[in-house]
Protein backbone atom coordinates (compact mmCIF):
# COMPACT_ATOMS: atom_id res chain seq x y z
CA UNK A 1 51.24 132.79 94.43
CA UNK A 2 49.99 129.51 93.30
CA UNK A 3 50.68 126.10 95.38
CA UNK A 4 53.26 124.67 93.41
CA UNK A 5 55.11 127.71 93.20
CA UNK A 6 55.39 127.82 97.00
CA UNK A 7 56.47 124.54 96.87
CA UNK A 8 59.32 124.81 94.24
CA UNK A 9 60.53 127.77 96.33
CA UNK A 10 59.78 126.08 99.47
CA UNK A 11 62.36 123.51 98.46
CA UNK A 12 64.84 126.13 96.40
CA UNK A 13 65.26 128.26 99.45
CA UNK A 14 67.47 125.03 101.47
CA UNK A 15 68.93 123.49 98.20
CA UNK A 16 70.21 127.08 97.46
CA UNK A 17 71.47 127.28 101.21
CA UNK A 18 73.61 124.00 101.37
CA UNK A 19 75.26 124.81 97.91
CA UNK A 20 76.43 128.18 99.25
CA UNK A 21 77.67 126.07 102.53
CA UNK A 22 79.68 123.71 100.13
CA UNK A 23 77.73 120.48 100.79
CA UNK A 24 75.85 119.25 98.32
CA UNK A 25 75.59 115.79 97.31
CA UNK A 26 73.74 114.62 93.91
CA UNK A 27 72.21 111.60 96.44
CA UNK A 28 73.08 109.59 99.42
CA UNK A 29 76.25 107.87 99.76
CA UNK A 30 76.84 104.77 101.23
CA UNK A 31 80.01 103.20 101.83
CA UNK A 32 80.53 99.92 103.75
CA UNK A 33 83.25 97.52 104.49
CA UNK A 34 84.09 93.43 104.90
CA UNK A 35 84.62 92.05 108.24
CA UNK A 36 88.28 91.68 107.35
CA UNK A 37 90.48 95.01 108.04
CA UNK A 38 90.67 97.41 105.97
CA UNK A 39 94.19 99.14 105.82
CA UNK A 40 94.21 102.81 106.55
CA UNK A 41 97.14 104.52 104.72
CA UNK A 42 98.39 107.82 105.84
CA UNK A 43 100.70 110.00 103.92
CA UNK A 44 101.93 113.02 105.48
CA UNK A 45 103.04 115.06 102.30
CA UNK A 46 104.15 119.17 101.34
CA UNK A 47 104.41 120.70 97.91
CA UNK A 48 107.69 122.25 99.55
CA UNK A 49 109.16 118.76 100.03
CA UNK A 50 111.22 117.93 96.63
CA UNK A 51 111.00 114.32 97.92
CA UNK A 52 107.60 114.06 98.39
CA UNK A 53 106.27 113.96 94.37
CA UNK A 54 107.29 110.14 93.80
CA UNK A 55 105.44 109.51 97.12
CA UNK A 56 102.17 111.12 95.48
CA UNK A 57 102.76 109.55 92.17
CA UNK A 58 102.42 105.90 94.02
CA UNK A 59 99.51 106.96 96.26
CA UNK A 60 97.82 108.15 92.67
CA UNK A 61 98.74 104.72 91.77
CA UNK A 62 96.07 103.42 93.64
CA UNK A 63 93.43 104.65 91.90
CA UNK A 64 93.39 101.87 89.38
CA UNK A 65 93.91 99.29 92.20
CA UNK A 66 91.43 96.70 92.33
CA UNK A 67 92.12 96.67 96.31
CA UNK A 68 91.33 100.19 96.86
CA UNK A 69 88.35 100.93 99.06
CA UNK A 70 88.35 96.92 99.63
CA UNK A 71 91.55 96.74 101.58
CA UNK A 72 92.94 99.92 101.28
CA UNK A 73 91.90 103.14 101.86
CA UNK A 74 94.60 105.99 100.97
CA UNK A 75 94.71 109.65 103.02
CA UNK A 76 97.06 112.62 101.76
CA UNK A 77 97.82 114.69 104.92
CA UNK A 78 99.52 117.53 103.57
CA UNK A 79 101.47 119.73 106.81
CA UNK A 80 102.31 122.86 107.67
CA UNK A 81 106.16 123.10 108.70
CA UNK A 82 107.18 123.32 105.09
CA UNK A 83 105.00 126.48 104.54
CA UNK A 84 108.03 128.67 105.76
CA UNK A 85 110.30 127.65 103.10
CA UNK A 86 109.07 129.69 100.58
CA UNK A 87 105.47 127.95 99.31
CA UNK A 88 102.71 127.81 101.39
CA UNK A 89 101.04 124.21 100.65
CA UNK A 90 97.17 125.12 100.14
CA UNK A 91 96.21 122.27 101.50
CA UNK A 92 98.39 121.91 104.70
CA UNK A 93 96.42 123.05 107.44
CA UNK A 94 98.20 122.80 111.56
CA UNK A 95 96.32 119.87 112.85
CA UNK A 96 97.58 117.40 110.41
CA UNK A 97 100.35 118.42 111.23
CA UNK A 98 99.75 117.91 114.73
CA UNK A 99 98.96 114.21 113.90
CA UNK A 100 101.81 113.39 112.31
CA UNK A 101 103.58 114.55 115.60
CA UNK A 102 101.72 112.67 118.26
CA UNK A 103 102.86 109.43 115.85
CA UNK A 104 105.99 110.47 116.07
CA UNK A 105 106.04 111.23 120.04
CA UNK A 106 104.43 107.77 120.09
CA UNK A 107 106.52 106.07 118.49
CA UNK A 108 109.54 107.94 120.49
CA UNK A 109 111.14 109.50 117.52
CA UNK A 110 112.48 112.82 117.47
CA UNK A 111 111.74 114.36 114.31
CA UNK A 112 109.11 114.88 111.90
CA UNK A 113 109.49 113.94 108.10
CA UNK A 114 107.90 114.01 104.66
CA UNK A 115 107.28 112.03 102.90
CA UNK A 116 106.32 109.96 105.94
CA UNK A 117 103.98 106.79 105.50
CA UNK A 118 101.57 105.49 108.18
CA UNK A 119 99.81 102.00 107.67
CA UNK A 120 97.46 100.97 110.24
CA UNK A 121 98.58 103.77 112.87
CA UNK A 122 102.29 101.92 112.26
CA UNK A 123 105.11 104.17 110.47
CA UNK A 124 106.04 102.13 107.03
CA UNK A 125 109.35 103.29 105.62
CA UNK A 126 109.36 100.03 103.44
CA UNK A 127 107.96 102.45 100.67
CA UNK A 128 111.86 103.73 100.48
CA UNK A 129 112.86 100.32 99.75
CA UNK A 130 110.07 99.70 97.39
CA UNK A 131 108.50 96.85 99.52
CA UNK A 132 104.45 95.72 98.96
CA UNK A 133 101.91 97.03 101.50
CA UNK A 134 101.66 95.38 104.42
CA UNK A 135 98.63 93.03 104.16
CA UNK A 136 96.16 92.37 107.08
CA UNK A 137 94.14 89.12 107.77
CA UNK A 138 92.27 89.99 110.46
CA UNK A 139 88.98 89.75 111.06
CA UNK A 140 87.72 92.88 113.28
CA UNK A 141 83.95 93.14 111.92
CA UNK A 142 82.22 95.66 109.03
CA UNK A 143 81.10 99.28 109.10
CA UNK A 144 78.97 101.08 107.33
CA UNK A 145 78.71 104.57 106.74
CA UNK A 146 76.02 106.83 104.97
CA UNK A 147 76.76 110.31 103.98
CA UNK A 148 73.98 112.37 102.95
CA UNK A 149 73.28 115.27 100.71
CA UNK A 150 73.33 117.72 103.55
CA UNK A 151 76.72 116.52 104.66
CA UNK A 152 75.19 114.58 107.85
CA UNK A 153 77.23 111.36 108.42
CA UNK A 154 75.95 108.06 110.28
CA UNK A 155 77.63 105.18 110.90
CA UNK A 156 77.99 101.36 112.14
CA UNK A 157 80.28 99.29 113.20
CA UNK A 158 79.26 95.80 114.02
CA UNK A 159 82.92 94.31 115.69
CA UNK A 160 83.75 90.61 115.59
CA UNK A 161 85.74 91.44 119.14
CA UNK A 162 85.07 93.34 122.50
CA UNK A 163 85.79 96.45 122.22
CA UNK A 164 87.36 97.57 126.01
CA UNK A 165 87.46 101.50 125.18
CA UNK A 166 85.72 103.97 123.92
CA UNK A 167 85.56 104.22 119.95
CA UNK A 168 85.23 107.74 117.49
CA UNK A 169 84.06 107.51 114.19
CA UNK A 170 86.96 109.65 112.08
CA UNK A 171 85.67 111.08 108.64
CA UNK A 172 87.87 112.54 106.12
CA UNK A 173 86.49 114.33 102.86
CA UNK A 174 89.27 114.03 99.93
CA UNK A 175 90.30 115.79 96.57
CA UNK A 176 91.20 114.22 93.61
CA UNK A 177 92.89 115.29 90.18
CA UNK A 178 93.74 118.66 92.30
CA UNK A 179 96.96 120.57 90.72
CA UNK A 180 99.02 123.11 92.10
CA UNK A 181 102.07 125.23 89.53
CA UNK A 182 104.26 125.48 92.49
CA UNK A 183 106.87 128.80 91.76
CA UNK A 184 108.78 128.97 94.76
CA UNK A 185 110.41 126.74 97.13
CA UNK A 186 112.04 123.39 95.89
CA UNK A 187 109.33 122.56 93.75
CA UNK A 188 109.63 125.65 91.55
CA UNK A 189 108.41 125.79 88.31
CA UNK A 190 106.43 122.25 88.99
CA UNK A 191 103.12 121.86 87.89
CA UNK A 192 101.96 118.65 91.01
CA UNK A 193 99.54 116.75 91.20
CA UNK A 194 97.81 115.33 94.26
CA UNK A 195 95.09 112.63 94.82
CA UNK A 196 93.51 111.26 98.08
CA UNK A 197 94.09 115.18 99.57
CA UNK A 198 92.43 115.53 103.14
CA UNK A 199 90.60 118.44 102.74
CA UNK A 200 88.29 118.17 105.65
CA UNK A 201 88.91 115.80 108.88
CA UNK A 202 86.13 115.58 111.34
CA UNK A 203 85.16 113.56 114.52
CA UNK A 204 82.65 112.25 116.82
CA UNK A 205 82.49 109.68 119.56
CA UNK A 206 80.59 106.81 118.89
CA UNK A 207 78.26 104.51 120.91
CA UNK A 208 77.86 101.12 122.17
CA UNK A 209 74.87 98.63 121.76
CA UNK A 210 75.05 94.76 122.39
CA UNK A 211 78.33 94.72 120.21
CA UNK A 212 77.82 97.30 117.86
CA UNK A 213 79.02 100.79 117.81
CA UNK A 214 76.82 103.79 115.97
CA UNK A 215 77.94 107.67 115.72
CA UNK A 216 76.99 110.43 113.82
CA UNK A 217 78.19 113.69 112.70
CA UNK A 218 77.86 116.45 110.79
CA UNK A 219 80.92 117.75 108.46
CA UNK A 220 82.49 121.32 108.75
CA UNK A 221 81.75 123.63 106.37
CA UNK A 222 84.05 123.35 103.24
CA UNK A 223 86.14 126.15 102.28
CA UNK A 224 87.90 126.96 99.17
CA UNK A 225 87.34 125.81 95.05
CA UNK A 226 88.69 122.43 95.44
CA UNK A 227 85.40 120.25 95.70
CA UNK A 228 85.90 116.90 97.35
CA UNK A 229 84.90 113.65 95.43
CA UNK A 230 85.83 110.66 97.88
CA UNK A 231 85.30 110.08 101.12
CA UNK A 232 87.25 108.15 103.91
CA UNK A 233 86.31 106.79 107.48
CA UNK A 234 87.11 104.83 110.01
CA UNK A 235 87.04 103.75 113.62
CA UNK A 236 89.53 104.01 116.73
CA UNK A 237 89.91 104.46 120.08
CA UNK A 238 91.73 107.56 120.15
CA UNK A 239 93.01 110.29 117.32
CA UNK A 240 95.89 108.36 116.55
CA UNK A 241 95.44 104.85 118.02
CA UNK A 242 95.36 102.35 115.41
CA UNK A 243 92.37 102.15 113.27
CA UNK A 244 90.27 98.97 113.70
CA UNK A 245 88.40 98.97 110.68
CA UNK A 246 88.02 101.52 107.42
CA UNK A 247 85.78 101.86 104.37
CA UNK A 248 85.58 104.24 102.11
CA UNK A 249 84.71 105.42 98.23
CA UNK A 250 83.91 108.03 95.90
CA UNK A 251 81.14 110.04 95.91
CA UNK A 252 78.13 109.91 93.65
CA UNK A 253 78.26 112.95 91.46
């Protein structure tokens, strides 16, 4: 075999490998926020919940925001609890549910609901009322996050204030334009659609340097045919302590 056949197969053999894993970028990714915060806005969502369409339809909104990825970066959480109501959500998965519980424990409510709004680890049920996003002003410091084609993440955070705890870098990969013909539950005979989805959530402590915090991680392996094509991070000092700053965007194709 010649040399430069042994090197186009030398480099087939891992390209062919991380497209069977499901992580394959067309190039780096780089995503990177102001010093100013950067809103974090969780929906926790079911395609069992009748109440929970409008809900998607504003998140979807976004997308033609000028704001988004510079002040706001949308999630779609979608739970499990619905699942036994005749329509299993594809893309609810236990632990999100589990998130939207220790909010709710935290907060000392009693229940869990959807759709349920979180902004900035706070519950927002102005969205019922039809009420603007809560805006923040304040300045917390920038990160900066690479993603790269074999799904390895790095990141930065350069704060503007001491940080007194331990921070994790939380990385979310997200589906967009995804559609579902629900034909059971309360949603039958509904064709949905969902943007921002949480298909993948993954986490990794970070470290501290003369006022900077870096952490890296690699992302779980994706399952199923919806591909993701944004991506979400952002930094905290526990799983559901308020985030201190977020970036995010889509991914280069």
């Amino acid at each position: 075999m010649r040399r430069t056949k042994r090197q186009a197969l030398a480099f087939a053999i891992p390209a062919m490998w991380l497209a069977a894993s499901g992580f394959i970028f067309a190039a780096e990714s780089t995503f990177e926020s102001g010093e100013t915060q950067t809103s974090l806005i969780e929906l926790f969502t079911s395609e069992g919940c009748s109440s929970c369409p409008p809900a998607e339809k504003w998140l979807s909104a976004l997308k033609s925001n000028p704001d988004l990825w510079k002040k706001t970066v949308p999630v779609a959480f979608h739970v499990d609890y619905w699942n036994h109501l005749g329509w299993r959500d594809r893309f609810s998965k236990p632990e999100f549910t589990s998130r939207q519980q220790r909010y709710t424990t935290r907060w000392g409510g009693d229940s869990v609901y959807t759709p349920g709004f979180v902004v900035n680890g706070k519950e927002w049920r102005s969205w019922f009322s039809g009420k603007a996003l809560p805006a923040s002003a304040k300045k917390v410091g920038s990160l900066h996050v690479t993603l790269s084609d074999d799904g390895r993440v790095g990141a930065t955070f350069v704060a503007e204030l001491a940080q007194p705890r331990a921070l994790a870098l939380n990385v979310a990969l997200l589906g967009n334009d995804l559609e579902s013909n629900v034909k059971r539950g309360e949603n039958s005979g509904r064709k949905l659609h969902h943007d921002f989805v949480v298909l993948q959530l993954a986490k990794s402590d970070m470290v501290a340097s003369a006022g900077s915090w870096s952490g890296s991680l690699l992302l779980p392996k994706e399952e199923g045919d919806d591909k993701p094509s944004a991506l979400a991070a952002w930094v905290a000092a526990g799983a559901i302590d308020p985030p201190i700053q977020a970036t995010g965007g889509w991914l280069q194709r």
